[in-house]
N, C-alpha and C. Protein backbone atom coordinates (compact mmCIF):
# COMPACT_ATOMS: atom_id res chain seq x y z
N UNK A 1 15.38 -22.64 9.25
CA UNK A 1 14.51 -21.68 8.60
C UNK A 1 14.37 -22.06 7.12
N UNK A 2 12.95 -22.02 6.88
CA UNK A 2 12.84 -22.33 5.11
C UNK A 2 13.04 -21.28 4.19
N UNK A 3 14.21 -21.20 3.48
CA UNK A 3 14.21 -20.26 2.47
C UNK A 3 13.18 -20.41 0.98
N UNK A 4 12.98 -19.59 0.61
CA UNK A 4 11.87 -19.30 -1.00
C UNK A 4 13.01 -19.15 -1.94
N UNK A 5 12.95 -20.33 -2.65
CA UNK A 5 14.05 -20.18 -3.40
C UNK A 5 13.04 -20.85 -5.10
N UNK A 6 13.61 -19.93 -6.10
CA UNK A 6 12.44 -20.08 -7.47
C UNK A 6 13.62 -20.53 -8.18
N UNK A 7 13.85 -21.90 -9.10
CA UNK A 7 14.09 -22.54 -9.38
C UNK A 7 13.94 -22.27 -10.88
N UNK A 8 14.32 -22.48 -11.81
CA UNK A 8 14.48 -22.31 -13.12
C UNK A 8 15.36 -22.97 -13.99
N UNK A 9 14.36 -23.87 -15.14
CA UNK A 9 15.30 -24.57 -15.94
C UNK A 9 14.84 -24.10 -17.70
N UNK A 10 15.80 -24.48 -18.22
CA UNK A 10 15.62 -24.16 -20.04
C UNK A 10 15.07 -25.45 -20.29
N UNK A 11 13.97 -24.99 -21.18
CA UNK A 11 13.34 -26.14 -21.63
C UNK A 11 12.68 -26.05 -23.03
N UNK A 12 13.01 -26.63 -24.25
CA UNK A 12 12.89 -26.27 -25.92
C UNK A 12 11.62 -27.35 -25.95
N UNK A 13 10.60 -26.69 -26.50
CA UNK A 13 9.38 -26.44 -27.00
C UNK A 13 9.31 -27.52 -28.31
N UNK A 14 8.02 -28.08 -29.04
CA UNK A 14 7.81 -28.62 -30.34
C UNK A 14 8.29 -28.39 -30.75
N UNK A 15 8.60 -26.67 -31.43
CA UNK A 15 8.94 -26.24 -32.30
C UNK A 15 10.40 -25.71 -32.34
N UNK A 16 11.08 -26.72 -31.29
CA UNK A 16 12.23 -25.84 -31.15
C UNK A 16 12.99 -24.68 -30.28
N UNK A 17 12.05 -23.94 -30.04
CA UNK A 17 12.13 -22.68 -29.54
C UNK A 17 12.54 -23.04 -27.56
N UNK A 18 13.03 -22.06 -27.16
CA UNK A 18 14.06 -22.30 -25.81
C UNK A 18 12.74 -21.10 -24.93
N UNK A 19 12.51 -21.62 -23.86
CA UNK A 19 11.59 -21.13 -22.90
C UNK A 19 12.36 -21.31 -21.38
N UNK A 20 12.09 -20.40 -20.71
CA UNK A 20 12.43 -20.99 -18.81
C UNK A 20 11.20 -21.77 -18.25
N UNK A 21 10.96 -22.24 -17.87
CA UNK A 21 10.08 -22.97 -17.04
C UNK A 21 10.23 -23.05 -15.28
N UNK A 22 9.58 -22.35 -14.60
CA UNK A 22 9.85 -22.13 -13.08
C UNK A 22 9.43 -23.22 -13.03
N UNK A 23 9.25 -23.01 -11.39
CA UNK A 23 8.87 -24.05 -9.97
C UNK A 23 7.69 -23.08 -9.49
N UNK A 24 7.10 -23.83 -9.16
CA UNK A 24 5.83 -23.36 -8.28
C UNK A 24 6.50 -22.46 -7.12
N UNK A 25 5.69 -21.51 -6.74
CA UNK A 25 6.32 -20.34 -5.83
C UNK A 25 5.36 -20.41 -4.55
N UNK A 26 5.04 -19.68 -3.31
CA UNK A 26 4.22 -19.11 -2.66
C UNK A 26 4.61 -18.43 -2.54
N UNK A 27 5.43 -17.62 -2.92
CA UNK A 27 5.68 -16.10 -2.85
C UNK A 27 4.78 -14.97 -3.50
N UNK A 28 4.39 -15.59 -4.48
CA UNK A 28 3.27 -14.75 -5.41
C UNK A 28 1.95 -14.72 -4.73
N UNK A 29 1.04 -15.67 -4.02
CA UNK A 29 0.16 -15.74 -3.20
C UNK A 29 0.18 -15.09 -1.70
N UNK A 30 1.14 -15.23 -1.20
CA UNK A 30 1.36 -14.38 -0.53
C UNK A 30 1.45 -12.84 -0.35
N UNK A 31 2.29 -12.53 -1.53
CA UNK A 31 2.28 -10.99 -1.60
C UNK A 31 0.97 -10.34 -1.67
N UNK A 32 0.39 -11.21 -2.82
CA UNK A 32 -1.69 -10.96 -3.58
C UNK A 32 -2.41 -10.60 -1.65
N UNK A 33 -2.01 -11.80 -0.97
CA UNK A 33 -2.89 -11.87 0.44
C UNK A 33 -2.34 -10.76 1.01
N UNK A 34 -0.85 -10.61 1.38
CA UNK A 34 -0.89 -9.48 1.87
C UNK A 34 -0.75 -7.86 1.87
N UNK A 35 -1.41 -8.07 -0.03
CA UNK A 35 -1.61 -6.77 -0.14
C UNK A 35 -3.21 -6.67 -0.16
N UNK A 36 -4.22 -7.40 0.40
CA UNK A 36 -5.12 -6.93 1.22
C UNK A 36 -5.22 -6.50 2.67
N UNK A 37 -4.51 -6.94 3.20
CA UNK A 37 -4.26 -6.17 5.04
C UNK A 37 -4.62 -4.83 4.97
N UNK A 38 -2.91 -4.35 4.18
CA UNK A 38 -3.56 -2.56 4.41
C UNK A 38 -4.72 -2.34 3.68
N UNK A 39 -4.78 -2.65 2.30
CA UNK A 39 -6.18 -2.15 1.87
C UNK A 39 -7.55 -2.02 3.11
N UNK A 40 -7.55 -2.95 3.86
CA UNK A 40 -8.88 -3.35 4.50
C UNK A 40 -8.20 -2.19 5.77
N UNK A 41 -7.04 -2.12 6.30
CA UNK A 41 -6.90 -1.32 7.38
C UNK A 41 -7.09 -0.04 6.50
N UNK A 42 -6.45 0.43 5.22
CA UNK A 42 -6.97 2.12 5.12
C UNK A 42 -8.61 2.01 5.07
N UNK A 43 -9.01 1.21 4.41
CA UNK A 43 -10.74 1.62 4.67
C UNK A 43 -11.21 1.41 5.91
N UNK A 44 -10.91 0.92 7.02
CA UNK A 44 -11.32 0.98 8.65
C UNK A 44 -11.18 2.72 8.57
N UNK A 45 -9.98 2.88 8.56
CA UNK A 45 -9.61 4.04 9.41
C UNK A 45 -9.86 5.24 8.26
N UNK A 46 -10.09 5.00 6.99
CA UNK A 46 -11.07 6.23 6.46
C UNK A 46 -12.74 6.25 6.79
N UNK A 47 -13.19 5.02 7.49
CA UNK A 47 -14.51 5.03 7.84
C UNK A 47 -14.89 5.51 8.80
N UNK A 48 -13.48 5.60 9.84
CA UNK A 48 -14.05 5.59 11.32
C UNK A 48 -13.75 7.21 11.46
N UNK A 49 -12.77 7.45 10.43
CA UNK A 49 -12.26 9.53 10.52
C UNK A 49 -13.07 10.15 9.23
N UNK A 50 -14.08 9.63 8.70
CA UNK A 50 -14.83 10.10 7.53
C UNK A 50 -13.98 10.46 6.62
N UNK A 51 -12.62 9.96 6.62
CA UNK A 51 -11.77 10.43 5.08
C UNK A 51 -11.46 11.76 5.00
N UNK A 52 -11.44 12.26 6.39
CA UNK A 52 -11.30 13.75 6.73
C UNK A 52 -11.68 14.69 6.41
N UNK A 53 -12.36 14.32 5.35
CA UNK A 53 -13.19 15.64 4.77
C UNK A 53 -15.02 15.61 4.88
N UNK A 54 -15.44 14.69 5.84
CA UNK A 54 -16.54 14.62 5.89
C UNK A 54 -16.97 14.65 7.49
N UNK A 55 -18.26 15.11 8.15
CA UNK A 55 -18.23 15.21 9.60
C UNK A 55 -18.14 16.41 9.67
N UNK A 56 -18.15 16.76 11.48
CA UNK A 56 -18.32 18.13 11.72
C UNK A 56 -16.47 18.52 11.67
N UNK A 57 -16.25 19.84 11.43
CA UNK A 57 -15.20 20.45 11.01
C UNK A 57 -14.13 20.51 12.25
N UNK A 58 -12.98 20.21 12.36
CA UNK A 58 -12.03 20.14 13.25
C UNK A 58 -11.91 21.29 14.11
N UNK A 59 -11.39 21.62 15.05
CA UNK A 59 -11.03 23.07 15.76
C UNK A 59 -9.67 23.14 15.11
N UNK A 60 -9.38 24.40 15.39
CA UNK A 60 -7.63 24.75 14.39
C UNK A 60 -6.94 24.40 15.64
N UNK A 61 -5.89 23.71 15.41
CA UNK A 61 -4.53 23.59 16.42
C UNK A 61 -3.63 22.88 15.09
N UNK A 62 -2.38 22.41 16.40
CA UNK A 62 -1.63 21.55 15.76
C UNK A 62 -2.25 20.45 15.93
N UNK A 63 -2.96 19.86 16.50
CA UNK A 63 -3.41 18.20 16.04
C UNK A 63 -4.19 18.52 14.82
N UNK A 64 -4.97 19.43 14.20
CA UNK A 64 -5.77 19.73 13.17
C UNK A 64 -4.56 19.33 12.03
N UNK A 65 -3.18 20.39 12.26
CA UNK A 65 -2.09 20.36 11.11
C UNK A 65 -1.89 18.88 11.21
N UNK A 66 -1.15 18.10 12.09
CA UNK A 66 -0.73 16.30 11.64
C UNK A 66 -1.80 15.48 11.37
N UNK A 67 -2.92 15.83 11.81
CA UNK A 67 -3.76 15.17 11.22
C UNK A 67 -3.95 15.05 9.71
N UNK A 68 -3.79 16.08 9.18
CA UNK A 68 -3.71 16.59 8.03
C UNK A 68 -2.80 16.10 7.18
N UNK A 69 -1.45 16.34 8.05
CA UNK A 69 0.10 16.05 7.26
C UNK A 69 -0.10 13.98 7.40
N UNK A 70 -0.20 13.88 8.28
CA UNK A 70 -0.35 12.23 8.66
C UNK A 70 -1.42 11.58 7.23
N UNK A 71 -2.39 12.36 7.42
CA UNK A 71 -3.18 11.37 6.08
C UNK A 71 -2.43 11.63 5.03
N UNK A 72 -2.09 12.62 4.86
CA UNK A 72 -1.49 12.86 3.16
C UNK A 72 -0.37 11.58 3.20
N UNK A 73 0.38 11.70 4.62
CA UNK A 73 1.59 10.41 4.54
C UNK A 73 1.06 9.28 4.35
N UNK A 74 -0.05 9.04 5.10
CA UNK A 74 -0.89 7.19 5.30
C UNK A 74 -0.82 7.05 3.99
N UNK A 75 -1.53 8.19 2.77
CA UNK A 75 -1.80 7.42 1.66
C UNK A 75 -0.72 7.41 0.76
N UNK A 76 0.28 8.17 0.91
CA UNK A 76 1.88 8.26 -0.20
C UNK A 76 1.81 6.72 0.73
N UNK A 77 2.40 6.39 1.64
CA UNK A 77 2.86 5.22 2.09
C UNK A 77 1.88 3.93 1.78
N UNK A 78 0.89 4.38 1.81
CA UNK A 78 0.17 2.85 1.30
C UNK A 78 0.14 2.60 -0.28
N UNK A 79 0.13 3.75 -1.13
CA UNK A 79 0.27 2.93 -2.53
C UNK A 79 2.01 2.59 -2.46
N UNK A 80 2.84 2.79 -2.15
CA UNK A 80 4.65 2.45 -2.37
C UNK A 80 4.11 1.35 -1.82
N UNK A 81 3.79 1.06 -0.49
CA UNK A 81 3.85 -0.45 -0.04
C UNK A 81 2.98 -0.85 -1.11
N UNK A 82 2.02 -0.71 -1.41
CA UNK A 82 0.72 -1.28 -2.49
C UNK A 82 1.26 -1.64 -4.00
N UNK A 83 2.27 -0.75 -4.63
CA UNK A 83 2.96 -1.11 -5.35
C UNK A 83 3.97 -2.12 -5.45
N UNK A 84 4.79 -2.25 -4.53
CA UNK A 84 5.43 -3.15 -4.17
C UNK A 84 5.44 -4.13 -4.45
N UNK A 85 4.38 -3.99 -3.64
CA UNK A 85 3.42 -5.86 -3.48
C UNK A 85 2.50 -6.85 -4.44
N UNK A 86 2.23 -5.59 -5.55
CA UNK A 86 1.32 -6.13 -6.50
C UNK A 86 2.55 -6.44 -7.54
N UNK A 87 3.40 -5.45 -7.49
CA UNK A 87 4.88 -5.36 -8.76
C UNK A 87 5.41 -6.52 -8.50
N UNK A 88 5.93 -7.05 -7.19
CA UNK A 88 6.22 -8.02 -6.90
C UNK A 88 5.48 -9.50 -7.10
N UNK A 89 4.76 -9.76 -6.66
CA UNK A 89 3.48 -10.74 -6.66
C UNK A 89 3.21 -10.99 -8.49
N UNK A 90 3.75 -9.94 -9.05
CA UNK A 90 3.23 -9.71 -10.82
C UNK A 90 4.49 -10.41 -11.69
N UNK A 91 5.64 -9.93 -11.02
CA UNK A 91 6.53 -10.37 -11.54
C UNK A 91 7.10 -11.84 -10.99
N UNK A 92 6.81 -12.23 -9.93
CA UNK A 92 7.09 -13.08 -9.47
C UNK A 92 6.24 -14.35 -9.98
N UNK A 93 5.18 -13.88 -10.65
CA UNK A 93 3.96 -15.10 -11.42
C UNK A 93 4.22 -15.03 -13.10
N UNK A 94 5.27 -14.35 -13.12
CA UNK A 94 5.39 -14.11 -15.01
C UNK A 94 6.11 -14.90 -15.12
N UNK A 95 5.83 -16.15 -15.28
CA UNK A 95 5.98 -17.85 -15.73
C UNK A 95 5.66 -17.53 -17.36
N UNK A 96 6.60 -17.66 -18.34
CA UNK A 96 6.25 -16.99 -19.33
C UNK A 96 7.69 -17.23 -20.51
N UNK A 97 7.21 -17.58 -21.42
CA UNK A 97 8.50 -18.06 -22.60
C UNK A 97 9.22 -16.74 -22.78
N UNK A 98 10.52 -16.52 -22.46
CA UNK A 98 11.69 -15.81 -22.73
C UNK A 98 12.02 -16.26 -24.41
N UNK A 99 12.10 -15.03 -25.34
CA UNK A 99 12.65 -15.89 -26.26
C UNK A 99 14.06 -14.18 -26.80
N UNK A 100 15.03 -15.24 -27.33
CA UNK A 100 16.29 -13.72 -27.61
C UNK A 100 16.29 -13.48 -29.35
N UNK A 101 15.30 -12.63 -29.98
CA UNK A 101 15.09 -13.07 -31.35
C UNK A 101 16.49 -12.46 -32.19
N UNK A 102 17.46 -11.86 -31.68
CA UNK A 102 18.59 -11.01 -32.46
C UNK A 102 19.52 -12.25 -32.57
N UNK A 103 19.93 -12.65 -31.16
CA UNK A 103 21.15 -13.87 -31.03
C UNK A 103 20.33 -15.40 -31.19
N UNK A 104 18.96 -15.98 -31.09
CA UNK A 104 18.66 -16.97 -30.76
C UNK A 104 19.76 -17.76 -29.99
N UNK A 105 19.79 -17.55 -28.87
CA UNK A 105 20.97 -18.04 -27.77
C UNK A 105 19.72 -18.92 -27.08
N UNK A 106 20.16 -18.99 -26.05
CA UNK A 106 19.30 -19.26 -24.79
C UNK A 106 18.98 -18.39 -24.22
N UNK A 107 17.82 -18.17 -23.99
CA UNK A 107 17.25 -16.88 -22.68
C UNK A 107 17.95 -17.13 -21.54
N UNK A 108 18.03 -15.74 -20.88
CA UNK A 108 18.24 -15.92 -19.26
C UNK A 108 17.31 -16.56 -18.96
N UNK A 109 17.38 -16.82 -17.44
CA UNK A 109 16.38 -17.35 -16.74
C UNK A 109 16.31 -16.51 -15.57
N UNK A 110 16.63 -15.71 -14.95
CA UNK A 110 16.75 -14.84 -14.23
C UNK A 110 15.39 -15.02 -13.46
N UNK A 111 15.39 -14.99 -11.93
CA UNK A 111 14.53 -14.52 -11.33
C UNK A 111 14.54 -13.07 -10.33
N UNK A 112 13.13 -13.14 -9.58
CA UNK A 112 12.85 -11.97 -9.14
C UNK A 112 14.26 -11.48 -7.80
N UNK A 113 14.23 -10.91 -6.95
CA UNK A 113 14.81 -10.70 -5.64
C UNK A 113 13.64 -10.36 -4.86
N UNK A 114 13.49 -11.33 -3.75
CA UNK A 114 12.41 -11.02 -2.84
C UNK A 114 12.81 -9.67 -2.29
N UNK A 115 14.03 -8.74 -2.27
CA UNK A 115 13.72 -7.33 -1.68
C UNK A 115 12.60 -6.58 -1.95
N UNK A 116 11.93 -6.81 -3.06
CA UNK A 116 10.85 -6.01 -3.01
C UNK A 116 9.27 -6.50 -1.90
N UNK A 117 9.49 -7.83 -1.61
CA UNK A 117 8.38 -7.84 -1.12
C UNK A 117 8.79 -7.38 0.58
N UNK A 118 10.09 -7.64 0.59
CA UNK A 118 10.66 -6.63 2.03
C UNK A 118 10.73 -5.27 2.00
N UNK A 119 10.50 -4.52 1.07
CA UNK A 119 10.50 -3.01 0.30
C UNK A 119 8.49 -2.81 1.14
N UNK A 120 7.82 -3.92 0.35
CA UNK A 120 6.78 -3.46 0.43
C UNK A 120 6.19 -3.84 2.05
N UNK A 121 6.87 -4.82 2.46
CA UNK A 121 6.17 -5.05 4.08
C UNK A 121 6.81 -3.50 5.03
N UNK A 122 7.72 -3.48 4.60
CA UNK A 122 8.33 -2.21 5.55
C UNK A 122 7.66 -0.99 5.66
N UNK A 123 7.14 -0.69 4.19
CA UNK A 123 6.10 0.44 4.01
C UNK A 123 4.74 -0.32 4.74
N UNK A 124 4.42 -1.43 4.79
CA UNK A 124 3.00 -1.67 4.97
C UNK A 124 2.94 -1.76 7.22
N UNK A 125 4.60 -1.63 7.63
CA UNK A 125 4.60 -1.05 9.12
C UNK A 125 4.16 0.11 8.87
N UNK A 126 5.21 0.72 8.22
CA UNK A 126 5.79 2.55 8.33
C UNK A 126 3.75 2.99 8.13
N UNK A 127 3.42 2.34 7.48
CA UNK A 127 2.27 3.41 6.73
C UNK A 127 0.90 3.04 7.84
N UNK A 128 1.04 1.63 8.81
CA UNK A 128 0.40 1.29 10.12
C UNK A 128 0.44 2.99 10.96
N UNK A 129 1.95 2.62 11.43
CA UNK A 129 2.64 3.45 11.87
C UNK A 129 2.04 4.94 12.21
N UNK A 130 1.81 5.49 10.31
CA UNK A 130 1.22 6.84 10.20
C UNK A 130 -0.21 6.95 10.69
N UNK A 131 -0.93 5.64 10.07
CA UNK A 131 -2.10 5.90 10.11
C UNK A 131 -2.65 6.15 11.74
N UNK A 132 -2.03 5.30 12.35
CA UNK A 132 -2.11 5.01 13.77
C UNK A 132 -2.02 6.56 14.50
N UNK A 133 -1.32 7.16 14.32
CA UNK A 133 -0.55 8.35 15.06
C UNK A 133 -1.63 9.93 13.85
N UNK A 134 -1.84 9.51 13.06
CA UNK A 134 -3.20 10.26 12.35
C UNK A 134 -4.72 10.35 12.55
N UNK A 135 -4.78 8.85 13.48
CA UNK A 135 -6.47 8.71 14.15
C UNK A 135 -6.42 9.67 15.14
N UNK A 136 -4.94 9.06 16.38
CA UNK A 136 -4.84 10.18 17.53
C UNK A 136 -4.75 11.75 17.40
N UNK A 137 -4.09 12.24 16.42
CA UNK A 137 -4.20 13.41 15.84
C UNK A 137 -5.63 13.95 15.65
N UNK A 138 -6.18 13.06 14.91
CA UNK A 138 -7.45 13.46 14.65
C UNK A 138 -8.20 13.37 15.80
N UNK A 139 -8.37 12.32 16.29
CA UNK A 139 -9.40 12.38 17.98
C UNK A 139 -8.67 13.47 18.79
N UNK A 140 -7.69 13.86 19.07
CA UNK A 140 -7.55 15.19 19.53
C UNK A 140 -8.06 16.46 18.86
N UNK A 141 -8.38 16.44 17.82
CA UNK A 141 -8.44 17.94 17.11
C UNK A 141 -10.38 17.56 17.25
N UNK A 142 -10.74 16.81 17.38
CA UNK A 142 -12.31 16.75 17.38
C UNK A 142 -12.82 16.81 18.49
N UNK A 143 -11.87 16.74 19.13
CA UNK A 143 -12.39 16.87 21.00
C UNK A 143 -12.84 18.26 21.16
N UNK A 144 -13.05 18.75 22.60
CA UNK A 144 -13.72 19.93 22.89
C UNK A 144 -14.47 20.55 22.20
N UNK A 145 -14.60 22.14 22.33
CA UNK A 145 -15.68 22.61 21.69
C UNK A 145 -15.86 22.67 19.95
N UNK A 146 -16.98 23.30 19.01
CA UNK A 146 -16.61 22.92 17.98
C UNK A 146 -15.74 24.24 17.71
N UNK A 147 -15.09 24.83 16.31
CA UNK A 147 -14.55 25.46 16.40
C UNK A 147 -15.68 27.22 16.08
N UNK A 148 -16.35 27.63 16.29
CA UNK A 148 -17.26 28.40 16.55
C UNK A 148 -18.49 28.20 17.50
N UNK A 149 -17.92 28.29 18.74
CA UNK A 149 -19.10 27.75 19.74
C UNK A 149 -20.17 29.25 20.07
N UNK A 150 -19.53 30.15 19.74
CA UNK A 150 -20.60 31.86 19.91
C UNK A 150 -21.68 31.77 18.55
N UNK A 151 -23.25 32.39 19.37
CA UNK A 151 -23.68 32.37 18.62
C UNK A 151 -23.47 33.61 17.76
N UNK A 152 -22.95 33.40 16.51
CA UNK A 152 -22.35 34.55 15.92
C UNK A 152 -23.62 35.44 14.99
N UNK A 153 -25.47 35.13 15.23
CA UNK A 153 -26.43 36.09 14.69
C UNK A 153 -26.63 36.97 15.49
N UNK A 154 -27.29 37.92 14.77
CA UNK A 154 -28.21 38.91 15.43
C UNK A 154 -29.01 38.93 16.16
N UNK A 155 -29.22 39.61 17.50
CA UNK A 155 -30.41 39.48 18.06
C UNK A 155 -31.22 40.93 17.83
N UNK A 156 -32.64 40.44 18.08
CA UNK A 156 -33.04 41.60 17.56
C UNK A 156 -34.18 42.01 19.03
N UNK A 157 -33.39 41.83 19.63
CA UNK A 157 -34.07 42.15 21.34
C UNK A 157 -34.17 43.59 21.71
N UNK A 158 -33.27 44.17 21.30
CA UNK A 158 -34.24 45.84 21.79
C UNK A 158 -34.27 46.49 20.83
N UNK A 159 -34.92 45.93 20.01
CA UNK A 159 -35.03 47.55 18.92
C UNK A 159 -36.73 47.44 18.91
């Protein structure tokens, strides 16, 4: 199995000055790519359920309530994974002169911990997961009649 391993050396500048200098990554390209997936899956599935607030009006049950509770989750869960992945992918490309101006020592060189981009794939199941079990919610609560099927005017037949 190939491990992603980011590499880092000290390396002093014209002028002296002490910088880290990485290694080329694909970890950062990766994260960027796969924090389009969910993006493109929440806009499927706000297109195909009108974003729930658009269309003819649900009947009241409990599939009406998880439908409800489920989107509010899809979208807490897609920006944490969404964050993740961009925080990650951001920090993981900050190739960038460290300098220590109090001690002039050597900078750390410290790199990232890929847990976050395992932070953010886990949310980008979990938040599949919701969305998935929020369509069915919803195609149940839109089924049968609408939720006022009587015609509820006046007739004005015997007067």
């Amino acid at each position: 199995m190939y491990m992603l391993v980011i590499q880092a050396k000290l390396v002093v500048d014209a002028n002296g000055r002490k910088y880290c200098q990485y290694d080329s990554d694909i970890a950062t390209g990766l994260g960027v790519g796969s924090f389009f997936i969910p993006v493109a899956s929440q806009v499927i599935i706000m297109i195909v359920t009108r974003c729930l607030c658009c269309g003819k009006a649900m009947r009241p049950s409990g599939s009406r309530s998880w439908a409800i509770c489920l989107f509010i989750t899809s979208w807490v869960m897609f920006i944490i994974a969404a964050e993740c992945l961009l925080t990650g992918s951001v920090r993981n490309a900050y190739h960038t002169k460290y300098r220590d101006l109090l001690k002039q020592s050597a900078p750390s060189c410290e790199t990232m911990r890929k847990g976050v981009f395992g932070v953010g794939a886990a949310f980008i199941v979990l938040t599949c997961i919701a969305s998935e079990i929020y369509y069915v919610s919803f195609s149940k609560a839109n089924d049968g009649p609408p939720p006022y099927a009587r015609d509820t005017s006046m007739r004005m037949e015997n007067l």
